[in-house]
C-alpha atoms as a PDB file:
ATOM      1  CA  UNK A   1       0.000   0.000   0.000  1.00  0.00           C
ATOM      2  CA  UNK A   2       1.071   3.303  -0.850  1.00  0.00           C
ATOM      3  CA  UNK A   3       1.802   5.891   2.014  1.00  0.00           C
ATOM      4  CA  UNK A   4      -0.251   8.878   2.200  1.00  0.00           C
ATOM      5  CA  UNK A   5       2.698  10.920   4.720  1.00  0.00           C
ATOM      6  CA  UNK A   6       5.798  10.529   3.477  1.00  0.00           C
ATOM      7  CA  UNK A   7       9.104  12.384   4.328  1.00  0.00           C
ATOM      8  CA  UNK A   8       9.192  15.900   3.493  1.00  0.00           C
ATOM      9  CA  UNK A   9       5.604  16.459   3.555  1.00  0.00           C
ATOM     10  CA  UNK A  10       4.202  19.742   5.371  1.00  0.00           C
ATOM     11  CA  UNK A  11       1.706  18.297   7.892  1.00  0.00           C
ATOM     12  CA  UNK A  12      -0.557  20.022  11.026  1.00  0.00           C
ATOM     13  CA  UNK A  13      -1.742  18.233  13.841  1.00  0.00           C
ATOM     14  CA  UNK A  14      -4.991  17.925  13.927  1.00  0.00           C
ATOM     15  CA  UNK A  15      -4.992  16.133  18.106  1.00  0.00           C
ATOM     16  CA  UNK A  16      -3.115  15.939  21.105  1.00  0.00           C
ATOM     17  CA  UNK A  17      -0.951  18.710  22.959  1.00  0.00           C
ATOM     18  CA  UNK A  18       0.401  20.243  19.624  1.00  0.00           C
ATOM     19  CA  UNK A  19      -3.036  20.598  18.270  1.00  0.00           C
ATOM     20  CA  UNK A  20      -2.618  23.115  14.960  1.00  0.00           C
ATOM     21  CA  UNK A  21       0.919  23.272  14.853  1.00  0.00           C
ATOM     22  CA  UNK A  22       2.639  22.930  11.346  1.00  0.00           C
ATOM     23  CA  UNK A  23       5.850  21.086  10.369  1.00  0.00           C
ATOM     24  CA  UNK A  24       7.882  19.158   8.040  1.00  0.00           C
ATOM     25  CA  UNK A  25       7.365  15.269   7.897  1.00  0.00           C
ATOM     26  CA  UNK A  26      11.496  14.477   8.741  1.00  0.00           C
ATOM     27  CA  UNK A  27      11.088  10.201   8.787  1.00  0.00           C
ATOM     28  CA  UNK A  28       8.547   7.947   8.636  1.00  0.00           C
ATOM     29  CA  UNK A  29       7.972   4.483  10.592  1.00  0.00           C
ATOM     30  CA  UNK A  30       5.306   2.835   9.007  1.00  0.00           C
ATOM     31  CA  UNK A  31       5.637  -0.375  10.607  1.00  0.00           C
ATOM     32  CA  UNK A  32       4.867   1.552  14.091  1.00  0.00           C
ATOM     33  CA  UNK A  33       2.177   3.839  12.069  1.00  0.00           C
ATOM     34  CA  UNK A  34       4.296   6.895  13.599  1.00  0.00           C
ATOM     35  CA  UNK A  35       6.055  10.074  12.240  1.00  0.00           C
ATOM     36  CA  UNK A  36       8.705  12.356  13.230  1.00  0.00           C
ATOM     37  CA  UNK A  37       7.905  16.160  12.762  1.00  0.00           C
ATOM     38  CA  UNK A  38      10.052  18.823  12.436  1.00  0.00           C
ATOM     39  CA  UNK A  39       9.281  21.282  16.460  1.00  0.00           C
ATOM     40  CA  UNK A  40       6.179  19.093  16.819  1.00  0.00           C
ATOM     41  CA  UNK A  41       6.031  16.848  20.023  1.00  0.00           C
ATOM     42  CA  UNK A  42       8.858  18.024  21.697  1.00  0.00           C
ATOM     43  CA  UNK A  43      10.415  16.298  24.577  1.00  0.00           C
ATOM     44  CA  UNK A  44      13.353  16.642  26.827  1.00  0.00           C
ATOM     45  CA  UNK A  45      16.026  13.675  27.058  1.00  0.00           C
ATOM     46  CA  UNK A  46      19.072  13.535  29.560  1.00  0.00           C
ATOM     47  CA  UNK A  47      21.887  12.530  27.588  1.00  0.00           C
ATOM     48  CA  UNK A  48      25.242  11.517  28.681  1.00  0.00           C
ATOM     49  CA  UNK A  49      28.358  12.881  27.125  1.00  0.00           C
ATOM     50  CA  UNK A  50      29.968  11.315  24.099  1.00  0.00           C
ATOM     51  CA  UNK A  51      33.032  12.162  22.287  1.00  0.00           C
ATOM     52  CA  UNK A  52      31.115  14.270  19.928  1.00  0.00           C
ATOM     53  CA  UNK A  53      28.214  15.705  21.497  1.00  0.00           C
ATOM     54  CA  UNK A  54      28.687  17.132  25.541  1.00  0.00           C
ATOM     55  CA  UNK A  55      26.023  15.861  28.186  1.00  0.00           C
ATOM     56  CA  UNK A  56      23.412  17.581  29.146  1.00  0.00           C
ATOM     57  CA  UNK A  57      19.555  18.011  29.366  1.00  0.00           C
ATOM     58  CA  UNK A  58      18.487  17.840  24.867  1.00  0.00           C
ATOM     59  CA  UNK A  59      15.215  18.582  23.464  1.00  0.00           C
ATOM     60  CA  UNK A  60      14.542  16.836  20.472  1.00  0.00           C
ATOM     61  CA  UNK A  61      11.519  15.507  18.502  1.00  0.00           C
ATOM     62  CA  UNK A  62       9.574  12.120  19.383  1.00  0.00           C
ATOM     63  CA  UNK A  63       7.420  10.078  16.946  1.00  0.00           C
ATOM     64  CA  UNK A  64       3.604  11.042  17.020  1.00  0.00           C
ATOM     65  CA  UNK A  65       1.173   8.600  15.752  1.00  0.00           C
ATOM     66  CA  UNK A  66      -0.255   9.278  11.539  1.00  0.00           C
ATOM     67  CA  UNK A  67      -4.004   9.272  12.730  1.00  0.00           C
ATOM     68  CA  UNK A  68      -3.228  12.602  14.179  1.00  0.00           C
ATOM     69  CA  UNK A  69      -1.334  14.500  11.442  1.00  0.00           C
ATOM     70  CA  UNK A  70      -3.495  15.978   8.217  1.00  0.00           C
ATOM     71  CA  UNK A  71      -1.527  17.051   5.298  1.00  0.00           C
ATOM     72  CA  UNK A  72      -1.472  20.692   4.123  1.00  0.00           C
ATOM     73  CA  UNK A  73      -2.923  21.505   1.090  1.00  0.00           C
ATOM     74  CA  UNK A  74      -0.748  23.479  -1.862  1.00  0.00           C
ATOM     75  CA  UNK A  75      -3.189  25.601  -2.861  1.00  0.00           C
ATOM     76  CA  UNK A  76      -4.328  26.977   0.471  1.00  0.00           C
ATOM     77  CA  UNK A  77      -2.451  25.999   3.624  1.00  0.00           C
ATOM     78  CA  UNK A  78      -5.238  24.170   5.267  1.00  0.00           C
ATOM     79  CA  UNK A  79      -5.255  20.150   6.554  1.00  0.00           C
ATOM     80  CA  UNK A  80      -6.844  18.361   3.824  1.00  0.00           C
ATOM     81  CA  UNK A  81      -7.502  14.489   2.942  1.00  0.00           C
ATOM     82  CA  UNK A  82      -5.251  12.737   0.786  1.00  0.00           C
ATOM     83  CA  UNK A  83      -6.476  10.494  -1.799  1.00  0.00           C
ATOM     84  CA  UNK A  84      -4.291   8.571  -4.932  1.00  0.00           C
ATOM     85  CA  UNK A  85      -5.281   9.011  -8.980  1.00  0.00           C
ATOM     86  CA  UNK A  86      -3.518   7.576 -12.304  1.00  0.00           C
ATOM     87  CA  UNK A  87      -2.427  10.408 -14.612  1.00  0.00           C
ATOM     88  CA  UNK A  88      -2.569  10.216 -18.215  1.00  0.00           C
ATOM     89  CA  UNK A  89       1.261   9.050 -18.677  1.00  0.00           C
ATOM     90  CA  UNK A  90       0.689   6.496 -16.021  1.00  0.00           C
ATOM     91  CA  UNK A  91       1.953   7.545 -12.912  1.00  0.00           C
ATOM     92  CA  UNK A  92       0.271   7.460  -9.911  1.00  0.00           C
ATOM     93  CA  UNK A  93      -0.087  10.382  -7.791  1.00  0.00           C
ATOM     94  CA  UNK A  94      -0.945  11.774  -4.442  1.00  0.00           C
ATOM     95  CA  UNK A  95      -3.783  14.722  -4.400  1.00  0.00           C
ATOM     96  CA  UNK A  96      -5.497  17.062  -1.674  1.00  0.00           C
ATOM     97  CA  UNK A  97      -8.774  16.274  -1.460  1.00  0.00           C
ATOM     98  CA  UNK A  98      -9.972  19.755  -0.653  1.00  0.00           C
ATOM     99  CA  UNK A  99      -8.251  21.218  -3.831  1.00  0.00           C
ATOM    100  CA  UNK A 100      -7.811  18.353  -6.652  1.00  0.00           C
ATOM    101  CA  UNK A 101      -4.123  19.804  -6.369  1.00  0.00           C
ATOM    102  CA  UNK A 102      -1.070  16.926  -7.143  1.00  0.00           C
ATOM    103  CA  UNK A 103       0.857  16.398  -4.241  1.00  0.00           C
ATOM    104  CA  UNK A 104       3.364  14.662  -6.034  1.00  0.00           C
ATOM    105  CA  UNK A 105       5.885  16.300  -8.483  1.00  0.00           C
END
């Protein structure tokens, strides 16, 4: 099955603590139906010093689950359903659902 987030995608969150916030889609785990998003679902880890990072308290991004995360539409910058089509040279494409815009380039 095709994915309908995939890395690089501009997403919002649409539940949970970072409710409207916007970001880029950095990886995808599809097996664990999770995504990592760029300043969304921040969290702060303790990490011991290594020889190339120091120690120290880190904030970094943790995986939030797909069902909450709508992708933003080209055309107008609002969460929109994704849904797939065949173009006429055979490819098959992501689109917003709100639009008809490709996704896909």
């Amino acid at each position: 099955m095709a994915a309908k987030i995939r890395k690089g995608d501009r997403v919002m969150v649409i539940a949970g603590r970072d409710k409207g916030r916007i970001g880029e889609v950095l990886k995808v785990m599809p097996k664990e139906n999770r995504a990592i998003v760029q300043g969304v679902n921040v969290v702060k880890r303790h990490q011991r010093p290594t020889a190339e990072q120091p120690g120290g308290i880190v904030e970094k991004e943790a995986p939030i689950h797909i069902s909450n995360l709508a992708h933003i539409d080209p055309k107008d910058n609002r969460p929109t359903r994704v849904g797939f089509k065949v173009l006429d040279d055979g490819r098959k494409v992501r689109y917003a659902k709100r639009s008809g815009e490709v996704i896909d380039v």
